[in-house]
C-alpha atoms as a PDB file:
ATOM      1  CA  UNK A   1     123.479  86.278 125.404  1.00  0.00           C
ATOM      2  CA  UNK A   2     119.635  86.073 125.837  1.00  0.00           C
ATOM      3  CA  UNK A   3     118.105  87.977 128.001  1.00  0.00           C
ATOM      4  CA  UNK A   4     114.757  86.350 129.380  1.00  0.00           C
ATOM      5  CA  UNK A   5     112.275  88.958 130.820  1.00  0.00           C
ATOM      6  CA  UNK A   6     110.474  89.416 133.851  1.00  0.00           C
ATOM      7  CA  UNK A   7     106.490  89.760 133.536  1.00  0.00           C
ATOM      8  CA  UNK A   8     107.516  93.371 134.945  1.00  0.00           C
ATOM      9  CA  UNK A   9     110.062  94.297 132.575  1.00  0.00           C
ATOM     10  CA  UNK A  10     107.197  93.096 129.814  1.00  0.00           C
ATOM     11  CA  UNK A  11     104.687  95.166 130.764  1.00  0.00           C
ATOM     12  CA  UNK A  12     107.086  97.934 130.596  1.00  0.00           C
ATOM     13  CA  UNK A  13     107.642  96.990 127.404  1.00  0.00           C
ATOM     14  CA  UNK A  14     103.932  96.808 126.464  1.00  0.00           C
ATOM     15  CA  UNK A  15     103.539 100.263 127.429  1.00  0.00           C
ATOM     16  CA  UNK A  16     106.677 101.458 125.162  1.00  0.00           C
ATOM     17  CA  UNK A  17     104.702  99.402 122.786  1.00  0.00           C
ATOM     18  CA  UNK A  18     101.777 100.912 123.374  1.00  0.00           C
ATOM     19  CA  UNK A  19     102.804 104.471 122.064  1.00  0.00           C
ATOM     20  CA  UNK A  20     104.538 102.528 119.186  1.00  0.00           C
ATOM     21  CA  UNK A  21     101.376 101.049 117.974  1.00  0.00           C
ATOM     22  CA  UNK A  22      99.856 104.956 118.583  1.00  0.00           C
ATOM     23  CA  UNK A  23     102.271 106.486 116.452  1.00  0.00           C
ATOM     24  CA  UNK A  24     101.639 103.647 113.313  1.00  0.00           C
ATOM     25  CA  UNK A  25      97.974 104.379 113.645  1.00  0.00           C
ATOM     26  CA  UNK A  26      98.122 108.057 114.005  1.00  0.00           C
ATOM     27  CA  UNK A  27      99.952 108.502 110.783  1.00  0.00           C
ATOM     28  CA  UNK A  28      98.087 106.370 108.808  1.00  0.00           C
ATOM     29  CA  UNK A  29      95.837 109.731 107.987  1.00  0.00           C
ATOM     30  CA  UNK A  30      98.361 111.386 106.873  1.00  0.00           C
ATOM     31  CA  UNK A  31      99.707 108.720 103.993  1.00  0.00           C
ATOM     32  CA  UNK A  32      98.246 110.737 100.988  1.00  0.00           C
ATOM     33  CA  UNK A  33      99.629 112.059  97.913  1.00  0.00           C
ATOM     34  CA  UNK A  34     101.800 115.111  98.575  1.00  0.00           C
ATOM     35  CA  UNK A  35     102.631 114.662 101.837  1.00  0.00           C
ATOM     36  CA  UNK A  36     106.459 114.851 102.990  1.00  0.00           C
ATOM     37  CA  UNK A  37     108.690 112.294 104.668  1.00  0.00           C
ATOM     38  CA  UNK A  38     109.739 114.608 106.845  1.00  0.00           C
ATOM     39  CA  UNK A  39     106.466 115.948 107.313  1.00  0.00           C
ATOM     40  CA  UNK A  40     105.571 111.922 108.747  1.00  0.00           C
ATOM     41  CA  UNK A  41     108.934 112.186 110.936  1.00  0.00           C
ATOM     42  CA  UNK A  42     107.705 115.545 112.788  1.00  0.00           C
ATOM     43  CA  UNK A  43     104.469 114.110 113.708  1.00  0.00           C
ATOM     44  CA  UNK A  44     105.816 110.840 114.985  1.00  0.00           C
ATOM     45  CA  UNK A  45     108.564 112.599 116.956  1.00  0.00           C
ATOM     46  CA  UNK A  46     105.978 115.143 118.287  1.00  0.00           C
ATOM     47  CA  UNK A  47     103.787 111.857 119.110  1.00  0.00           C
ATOM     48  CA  UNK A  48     106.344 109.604 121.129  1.00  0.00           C
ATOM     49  CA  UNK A  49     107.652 112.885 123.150  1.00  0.00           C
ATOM     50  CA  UNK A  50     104.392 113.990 124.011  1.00  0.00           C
ATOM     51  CA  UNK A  51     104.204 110.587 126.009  1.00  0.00           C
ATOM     52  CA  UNK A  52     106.988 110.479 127.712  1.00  0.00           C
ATOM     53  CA  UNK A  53     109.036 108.407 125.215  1.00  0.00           C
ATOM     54  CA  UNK A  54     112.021 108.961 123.426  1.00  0.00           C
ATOM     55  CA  UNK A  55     112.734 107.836 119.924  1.00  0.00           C
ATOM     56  CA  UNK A  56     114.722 105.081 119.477  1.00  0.00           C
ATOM     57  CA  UNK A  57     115.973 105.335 116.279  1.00  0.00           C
ATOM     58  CA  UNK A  58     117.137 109.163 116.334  1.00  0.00           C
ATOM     59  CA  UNK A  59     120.579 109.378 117.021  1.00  0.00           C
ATOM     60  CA  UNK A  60     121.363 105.680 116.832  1.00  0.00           C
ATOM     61  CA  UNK A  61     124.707 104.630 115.042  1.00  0.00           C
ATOM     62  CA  UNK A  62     124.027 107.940 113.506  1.00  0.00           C
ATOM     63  CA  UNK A  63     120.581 107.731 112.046  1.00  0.00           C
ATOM     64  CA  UNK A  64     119.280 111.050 111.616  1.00  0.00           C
ATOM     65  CA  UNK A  65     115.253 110.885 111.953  1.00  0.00           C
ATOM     66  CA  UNK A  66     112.948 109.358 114.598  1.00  0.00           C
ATOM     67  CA  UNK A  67     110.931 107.211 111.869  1.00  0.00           C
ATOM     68  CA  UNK A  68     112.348 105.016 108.986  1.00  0.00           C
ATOM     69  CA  UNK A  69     110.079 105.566 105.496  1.00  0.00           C
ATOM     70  CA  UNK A  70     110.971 103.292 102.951  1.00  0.00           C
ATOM     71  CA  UNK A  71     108.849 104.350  99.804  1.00  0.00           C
ATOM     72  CA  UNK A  72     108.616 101.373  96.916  1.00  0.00           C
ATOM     73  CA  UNK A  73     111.715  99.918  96.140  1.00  0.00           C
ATOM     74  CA  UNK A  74     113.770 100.894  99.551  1.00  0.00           C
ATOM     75  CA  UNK A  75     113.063  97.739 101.537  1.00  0.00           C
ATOM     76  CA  UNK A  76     114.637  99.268 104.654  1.00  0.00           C
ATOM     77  CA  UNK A  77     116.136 102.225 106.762  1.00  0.00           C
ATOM     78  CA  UNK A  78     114.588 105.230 104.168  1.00  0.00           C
ATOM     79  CA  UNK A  79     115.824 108.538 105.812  1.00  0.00           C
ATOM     80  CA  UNK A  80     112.989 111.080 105.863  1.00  0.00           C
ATOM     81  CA  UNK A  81     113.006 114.402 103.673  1.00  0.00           C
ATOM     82  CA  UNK A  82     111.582 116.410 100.925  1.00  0.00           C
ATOM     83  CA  UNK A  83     110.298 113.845  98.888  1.00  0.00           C
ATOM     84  CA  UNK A  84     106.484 113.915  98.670  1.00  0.00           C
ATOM     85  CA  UNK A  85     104.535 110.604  98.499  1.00  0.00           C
ATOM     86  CA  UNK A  86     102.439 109.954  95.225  1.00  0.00           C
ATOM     87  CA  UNK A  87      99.261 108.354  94.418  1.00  0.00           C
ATOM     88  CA  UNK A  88      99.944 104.636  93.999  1.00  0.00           C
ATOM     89  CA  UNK A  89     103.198 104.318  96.117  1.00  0.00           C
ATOM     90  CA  UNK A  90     103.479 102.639  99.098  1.00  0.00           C
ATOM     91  CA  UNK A  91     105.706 103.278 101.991  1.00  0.00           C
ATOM     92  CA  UNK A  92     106.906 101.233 104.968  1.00  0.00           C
ATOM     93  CA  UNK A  93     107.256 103.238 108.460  1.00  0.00           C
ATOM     94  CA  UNK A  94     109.451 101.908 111.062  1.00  0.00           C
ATOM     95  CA  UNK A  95     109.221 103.434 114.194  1.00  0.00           C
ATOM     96  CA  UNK A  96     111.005 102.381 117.908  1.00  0.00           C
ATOM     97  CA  UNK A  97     110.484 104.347 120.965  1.00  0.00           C
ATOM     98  CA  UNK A  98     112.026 103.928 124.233  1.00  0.00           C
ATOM     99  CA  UNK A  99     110.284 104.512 127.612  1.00  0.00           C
ATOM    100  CA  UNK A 100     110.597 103.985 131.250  1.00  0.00           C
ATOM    101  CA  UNK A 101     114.403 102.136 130.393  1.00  0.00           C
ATOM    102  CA  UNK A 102     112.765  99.506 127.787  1.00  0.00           C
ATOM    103  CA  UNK A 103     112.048  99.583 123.850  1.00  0.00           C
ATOM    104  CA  UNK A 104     109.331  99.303 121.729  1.00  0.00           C
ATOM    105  CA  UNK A 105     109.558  98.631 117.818  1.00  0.00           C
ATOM    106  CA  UNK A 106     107.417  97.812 115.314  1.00  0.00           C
ATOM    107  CA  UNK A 107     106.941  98.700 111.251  1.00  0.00           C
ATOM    108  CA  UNK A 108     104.118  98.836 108.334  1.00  0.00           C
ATOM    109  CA  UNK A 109     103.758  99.480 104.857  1.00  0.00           C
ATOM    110  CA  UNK A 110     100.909 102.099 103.739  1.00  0.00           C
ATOM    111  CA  UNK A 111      99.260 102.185 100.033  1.00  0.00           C
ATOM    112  CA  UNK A 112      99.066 105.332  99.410  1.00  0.00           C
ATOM    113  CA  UNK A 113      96.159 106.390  97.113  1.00  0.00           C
ATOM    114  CA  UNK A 114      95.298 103.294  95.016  1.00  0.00           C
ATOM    115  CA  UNK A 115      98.140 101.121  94.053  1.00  0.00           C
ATOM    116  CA  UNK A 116      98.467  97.807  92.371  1.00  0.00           C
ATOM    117  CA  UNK A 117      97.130  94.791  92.848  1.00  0.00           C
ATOM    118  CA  UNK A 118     100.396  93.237  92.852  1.00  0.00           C
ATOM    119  CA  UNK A 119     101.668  95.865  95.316  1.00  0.00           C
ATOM    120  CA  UNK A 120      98.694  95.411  97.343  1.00  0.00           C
ATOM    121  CA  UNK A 121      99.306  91.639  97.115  1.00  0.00           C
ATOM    122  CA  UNK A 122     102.679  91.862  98.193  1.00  0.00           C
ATOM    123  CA  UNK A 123     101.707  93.481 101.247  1.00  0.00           C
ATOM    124  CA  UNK A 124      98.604  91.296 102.130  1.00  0.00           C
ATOM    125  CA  UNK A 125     101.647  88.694 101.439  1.00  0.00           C
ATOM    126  CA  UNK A 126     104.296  90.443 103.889  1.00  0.00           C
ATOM    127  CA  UNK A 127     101.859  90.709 106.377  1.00  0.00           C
ATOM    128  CA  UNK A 128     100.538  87.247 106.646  1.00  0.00           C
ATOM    129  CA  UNK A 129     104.404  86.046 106.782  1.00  0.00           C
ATOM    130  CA  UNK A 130     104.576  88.060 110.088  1.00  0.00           C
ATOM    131  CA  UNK A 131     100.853  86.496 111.651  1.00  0.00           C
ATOM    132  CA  UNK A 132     102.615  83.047 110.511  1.00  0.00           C
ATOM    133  CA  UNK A 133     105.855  83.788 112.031  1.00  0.00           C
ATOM    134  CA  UNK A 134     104.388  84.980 115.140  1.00  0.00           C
ATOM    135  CA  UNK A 135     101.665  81.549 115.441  1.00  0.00           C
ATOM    136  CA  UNK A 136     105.452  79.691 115.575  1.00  0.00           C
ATOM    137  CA  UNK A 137     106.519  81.359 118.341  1.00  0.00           C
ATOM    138  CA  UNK A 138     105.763  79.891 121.410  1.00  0.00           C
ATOM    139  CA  UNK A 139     107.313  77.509 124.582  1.00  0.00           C
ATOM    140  CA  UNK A 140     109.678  74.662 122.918  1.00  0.00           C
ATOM    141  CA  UNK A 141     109.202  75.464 119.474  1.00  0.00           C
ATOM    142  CA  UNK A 142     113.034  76.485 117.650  1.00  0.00           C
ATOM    143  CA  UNK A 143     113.785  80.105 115.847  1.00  0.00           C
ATOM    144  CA  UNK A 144     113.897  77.837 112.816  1.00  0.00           C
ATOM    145  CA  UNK A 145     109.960  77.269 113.070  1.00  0.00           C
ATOM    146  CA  UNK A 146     109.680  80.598 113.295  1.00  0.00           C
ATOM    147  CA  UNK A 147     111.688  81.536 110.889  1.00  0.00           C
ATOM    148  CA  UNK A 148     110.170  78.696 108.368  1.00  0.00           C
ATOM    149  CA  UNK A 149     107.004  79.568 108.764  1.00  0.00           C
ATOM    150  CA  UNK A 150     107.512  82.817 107.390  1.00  0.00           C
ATOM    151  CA  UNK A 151     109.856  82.053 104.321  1.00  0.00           C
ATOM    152  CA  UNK A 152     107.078  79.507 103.297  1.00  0.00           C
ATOM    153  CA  UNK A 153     104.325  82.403 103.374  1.00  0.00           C
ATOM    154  CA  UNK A 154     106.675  84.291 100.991  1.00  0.00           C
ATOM    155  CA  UNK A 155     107.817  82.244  98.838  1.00  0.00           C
ATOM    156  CA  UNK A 156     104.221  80.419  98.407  1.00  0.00           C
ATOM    157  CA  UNK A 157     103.198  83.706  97.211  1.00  0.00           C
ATOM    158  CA  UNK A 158     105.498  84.188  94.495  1.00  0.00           C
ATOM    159  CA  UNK A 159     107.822  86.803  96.124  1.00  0.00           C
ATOM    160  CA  UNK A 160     111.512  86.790  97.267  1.00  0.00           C
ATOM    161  CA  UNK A 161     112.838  87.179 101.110  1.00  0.00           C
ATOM    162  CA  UNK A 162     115.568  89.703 101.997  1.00  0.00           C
ATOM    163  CA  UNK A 163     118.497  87.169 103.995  1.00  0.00           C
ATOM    164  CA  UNK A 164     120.757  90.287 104.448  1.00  0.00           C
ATOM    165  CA  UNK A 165     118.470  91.428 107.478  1.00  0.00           C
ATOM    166  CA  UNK A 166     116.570  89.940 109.960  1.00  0.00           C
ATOM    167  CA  UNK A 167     114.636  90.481 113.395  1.00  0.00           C
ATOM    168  CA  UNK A 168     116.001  90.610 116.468  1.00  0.00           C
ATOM    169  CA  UNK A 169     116.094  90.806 120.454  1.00  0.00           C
ATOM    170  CA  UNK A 170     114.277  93.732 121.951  1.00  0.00           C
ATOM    171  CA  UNK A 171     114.360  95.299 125.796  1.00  0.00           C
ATOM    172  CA  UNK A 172     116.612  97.303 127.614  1.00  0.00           C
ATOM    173  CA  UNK A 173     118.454  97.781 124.207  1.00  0.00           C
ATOM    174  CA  UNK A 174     117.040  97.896 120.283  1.00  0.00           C
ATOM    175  CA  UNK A 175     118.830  95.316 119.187  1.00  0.00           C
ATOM    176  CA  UNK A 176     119.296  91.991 121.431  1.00  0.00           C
ATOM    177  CA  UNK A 177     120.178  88.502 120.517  1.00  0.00           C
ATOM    178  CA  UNK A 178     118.848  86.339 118.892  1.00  0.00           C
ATOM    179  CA  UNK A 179     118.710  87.193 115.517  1.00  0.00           C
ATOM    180  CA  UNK A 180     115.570  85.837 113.595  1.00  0.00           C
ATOM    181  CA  UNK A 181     115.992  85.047 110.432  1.00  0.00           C
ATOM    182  CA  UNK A 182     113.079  85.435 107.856  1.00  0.00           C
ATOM    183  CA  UNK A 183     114.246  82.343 106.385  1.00  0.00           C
ATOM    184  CA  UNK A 184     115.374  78.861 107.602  1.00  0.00           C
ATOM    185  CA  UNK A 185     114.342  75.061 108.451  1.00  0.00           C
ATOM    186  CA  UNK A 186     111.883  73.862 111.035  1.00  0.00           C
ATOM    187  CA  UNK A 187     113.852  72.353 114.391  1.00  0.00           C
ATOM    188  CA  UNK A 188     117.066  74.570 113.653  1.00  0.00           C
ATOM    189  CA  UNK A 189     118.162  77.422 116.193  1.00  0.00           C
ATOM    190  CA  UNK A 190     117.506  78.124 119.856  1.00  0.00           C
ATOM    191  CA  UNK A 191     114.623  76.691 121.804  1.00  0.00           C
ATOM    192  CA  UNK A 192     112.285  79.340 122.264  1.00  0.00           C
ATOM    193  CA  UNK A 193     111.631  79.460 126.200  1.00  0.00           C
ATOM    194  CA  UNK A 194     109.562  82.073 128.030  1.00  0.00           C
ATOM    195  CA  UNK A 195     110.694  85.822 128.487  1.00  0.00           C
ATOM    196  CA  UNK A 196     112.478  85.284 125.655  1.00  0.00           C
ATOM    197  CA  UNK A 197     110.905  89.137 123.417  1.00  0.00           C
ATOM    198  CA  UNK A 198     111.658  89.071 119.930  1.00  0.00           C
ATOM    199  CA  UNK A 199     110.827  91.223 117.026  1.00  0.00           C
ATOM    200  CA  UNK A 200     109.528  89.481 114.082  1.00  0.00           C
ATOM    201  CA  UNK A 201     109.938  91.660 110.611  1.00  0.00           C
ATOM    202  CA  UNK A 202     110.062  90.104 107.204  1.00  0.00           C
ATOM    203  CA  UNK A 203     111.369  92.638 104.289  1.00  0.00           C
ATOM    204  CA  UNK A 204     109.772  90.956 101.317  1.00  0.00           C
ATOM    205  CA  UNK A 205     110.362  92.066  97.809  1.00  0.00           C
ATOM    206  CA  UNK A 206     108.148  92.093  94.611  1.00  0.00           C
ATOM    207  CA  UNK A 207     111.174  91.034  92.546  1.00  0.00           C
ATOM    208  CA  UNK A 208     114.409  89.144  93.297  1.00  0.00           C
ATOM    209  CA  UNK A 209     115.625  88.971  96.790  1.00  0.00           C
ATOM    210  CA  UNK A 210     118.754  91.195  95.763  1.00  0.00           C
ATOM    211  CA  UNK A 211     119.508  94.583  97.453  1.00  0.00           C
ATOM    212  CA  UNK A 212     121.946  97.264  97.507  1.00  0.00           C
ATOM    213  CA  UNK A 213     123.082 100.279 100.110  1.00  0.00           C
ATOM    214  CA  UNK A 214     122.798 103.825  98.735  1.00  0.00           C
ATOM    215  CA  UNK A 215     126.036 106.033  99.825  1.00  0.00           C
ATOM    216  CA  UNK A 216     124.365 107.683 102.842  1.00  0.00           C
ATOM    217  CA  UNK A 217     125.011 104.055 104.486  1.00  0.00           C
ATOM    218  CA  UNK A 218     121.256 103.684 105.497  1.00  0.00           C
ATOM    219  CA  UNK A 219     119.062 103.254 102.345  1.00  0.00           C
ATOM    220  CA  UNK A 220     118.251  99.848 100.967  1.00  0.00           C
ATOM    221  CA  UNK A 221     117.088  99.388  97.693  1.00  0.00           C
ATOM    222  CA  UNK A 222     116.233  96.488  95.863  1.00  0.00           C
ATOM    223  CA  UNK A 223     118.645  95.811  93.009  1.00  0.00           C
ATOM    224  CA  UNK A 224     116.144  95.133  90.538  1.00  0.00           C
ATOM    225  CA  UNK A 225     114.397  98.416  91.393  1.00  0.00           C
ATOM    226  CA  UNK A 226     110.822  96.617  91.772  1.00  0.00           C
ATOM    227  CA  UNK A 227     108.992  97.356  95.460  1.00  0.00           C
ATOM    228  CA  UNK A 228     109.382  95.732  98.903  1.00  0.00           C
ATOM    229  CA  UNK A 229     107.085  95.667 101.801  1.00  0.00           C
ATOM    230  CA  UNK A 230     108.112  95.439 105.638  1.00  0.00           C
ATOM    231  CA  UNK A 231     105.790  94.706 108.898  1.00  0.00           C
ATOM    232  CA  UNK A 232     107.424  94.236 112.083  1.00  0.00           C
ATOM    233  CA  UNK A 233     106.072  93.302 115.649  1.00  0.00           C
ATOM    234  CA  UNK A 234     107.421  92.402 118.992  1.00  0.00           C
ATOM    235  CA  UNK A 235     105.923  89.513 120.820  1.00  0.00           C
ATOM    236  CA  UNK A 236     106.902  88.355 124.017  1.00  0.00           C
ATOM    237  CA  UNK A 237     107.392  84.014 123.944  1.00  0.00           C
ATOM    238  CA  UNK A 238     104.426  82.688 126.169  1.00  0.00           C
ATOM    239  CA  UNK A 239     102.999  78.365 126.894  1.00  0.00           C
ATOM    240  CA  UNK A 240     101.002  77.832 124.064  1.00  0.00           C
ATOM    241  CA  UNK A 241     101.066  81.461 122.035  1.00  0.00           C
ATOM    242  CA  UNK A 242     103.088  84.464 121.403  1.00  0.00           C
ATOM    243  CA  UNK A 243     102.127  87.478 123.735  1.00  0.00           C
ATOM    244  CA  UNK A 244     102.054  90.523 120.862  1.00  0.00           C
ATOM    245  CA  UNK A 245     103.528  93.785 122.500  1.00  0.00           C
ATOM    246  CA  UNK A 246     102.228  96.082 120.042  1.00  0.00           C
ATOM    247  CA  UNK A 247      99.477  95.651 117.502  1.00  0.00           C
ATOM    248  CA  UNK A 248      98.157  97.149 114.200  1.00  0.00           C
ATOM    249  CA  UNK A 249      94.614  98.484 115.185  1.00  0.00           C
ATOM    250  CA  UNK A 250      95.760  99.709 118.864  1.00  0.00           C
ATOM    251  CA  UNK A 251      93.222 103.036 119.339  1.00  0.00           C
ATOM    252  CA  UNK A 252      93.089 104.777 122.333  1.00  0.00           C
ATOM    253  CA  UNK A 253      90.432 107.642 121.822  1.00  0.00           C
ATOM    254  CA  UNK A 254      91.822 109.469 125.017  1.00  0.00           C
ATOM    255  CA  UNK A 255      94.986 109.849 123.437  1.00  0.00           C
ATOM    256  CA  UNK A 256      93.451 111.017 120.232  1.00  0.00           C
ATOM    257  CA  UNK A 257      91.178 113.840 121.369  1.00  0.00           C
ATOM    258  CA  UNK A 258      94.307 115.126 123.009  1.00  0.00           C
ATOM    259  CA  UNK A 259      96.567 115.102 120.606  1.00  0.00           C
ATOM    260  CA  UNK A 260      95.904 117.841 118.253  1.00  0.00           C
ATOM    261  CA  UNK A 261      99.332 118.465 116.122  1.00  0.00           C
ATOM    262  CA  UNK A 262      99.823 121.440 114.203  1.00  0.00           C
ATOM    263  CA  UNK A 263     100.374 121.530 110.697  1.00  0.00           C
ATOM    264  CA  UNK A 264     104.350 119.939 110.397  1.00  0.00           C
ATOM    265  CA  UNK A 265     106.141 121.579 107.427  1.00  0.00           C
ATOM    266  CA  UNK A 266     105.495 120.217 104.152  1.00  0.00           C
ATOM    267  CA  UNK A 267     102.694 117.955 104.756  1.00  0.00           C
ATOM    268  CA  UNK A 268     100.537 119.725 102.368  1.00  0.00           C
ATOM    269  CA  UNK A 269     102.680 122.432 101.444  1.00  0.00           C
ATOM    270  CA  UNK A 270     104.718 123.837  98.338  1.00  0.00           C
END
């Protein structure tokens, strides 16, 4: 079932979106070379709890970090840990947060250092797919435009979409119905209808569309062992445009002066 939201129940969401958005622009500064996953997961964790959030993803069905970082050819779910970025990857964080009873969730892929231009196109690429998918989402338009308007942004760029996961329903749980394809035909699906908050995230790869699971049952690669990129937001359906709960270039200088982490293990350490 569909859960439509109340203006009330969106601003709540807004504000979980708010520290989502905070923690995706905090650790931007620390995507360098030599820096640890789990280095990136204490921060974020530190982050969301110092504002009153909890992490979404900790705990859930088992996963066992607060952040998802997917570094070059893991398109989704990468489980924090030792491994230390290097100049020229690039690395998608994930992040949900619940607070006040609603959740938040959005994702980005970092360059770190100077990559490719093909890895830096496939992100450009990634992230327009998103802006497209979210200018199809509005009052009386179907998931399929949505959905569409995204595959065509791919695939007119040369790369492949990943069909084995998709977006979903966001509020009083992380995942809600409907599901939203990154793929599909305009005028298929549900109408879209306001209240309806979605989260639009299209896992692109460099190289064929093909992925597999690695035996920790989180981890997925691409088959072909080329990179994938990931951006995720969660807009709220509104008359004539999408209502975006959580943005890319959210800074709230407040926040910042206060929040003065110290050094997590491993970020720059032996």
């Amino acid at each position: 079932m569909i859960i439509r939201k109340s203006r009330e129940e969106i601003a709540k969401m807004r504000e979980a979106g708010r520290v989502v958005a905070g923690v995706l622009d905090m650790i931007e500064k620390y995507i360098k070379p030599g820096t640890r996953t789990d280095a990136l997961n204490e921060l974020a964790d530190a982050y969301i709890r110092e504002r009153g959030g909890t992490p979404s993803f900790l705990g859930y069905r088992g996963f066992p970090a607060s952040i998802c970082t997917s570094v070059n050819d893991v398109v989704v779910h990468g489980i924090p840990g030792r491994e230390r970025l290097r100049e020229g990857d690039i690395v998608g964080v994930d992040v949900g947060v619940i607070l006040d009873g609603y959740h938040a969730d959005a994702a980005r892929t970092y360059a770190v250092g100077e990559i490719s231009e093909v890895a830096r196109k496939l992100m450009h690429v990634t992230e327009d797919a998103l802006e497209a998918g979210i200018r199809a989402c509005r009052r009386g338009n179907r998931l399929g435009d949505v959905s569409n308007a995204i595959q065509r942004t791919v695939e007119a760029g040369g790369f492949s979409v990943v069909v084995q996961f998709v977006g979903h329903g966001i509020g009083k749980r992380l995942h809600e119905a409907p599901e939203v394809p990154n793929y599909g035909k305009r005028g298929n699906g549900i109408k879209l209808e306001k209240g309806m908050v979605i989260c639009i995230e299209p896992m692109i790869n460099l190289g064929k569309k093909d992925i597999v699971q690695e035996n920790d049952g989180w981890t997925i690669r691409t088959a072909d062992k080329k990179v994938s990129a990931h951006f995720e937001l969660a807009v709220a359906i509104g008359e004539k445009k999408a209502d975006i709960l959580s943005t890319f270039d959210f800074i709230d200088e407040v926040l910042f002066a206060s929040y003065l982490p110290c050094t997590p293990c491993g970020l720059m350490t032996p």
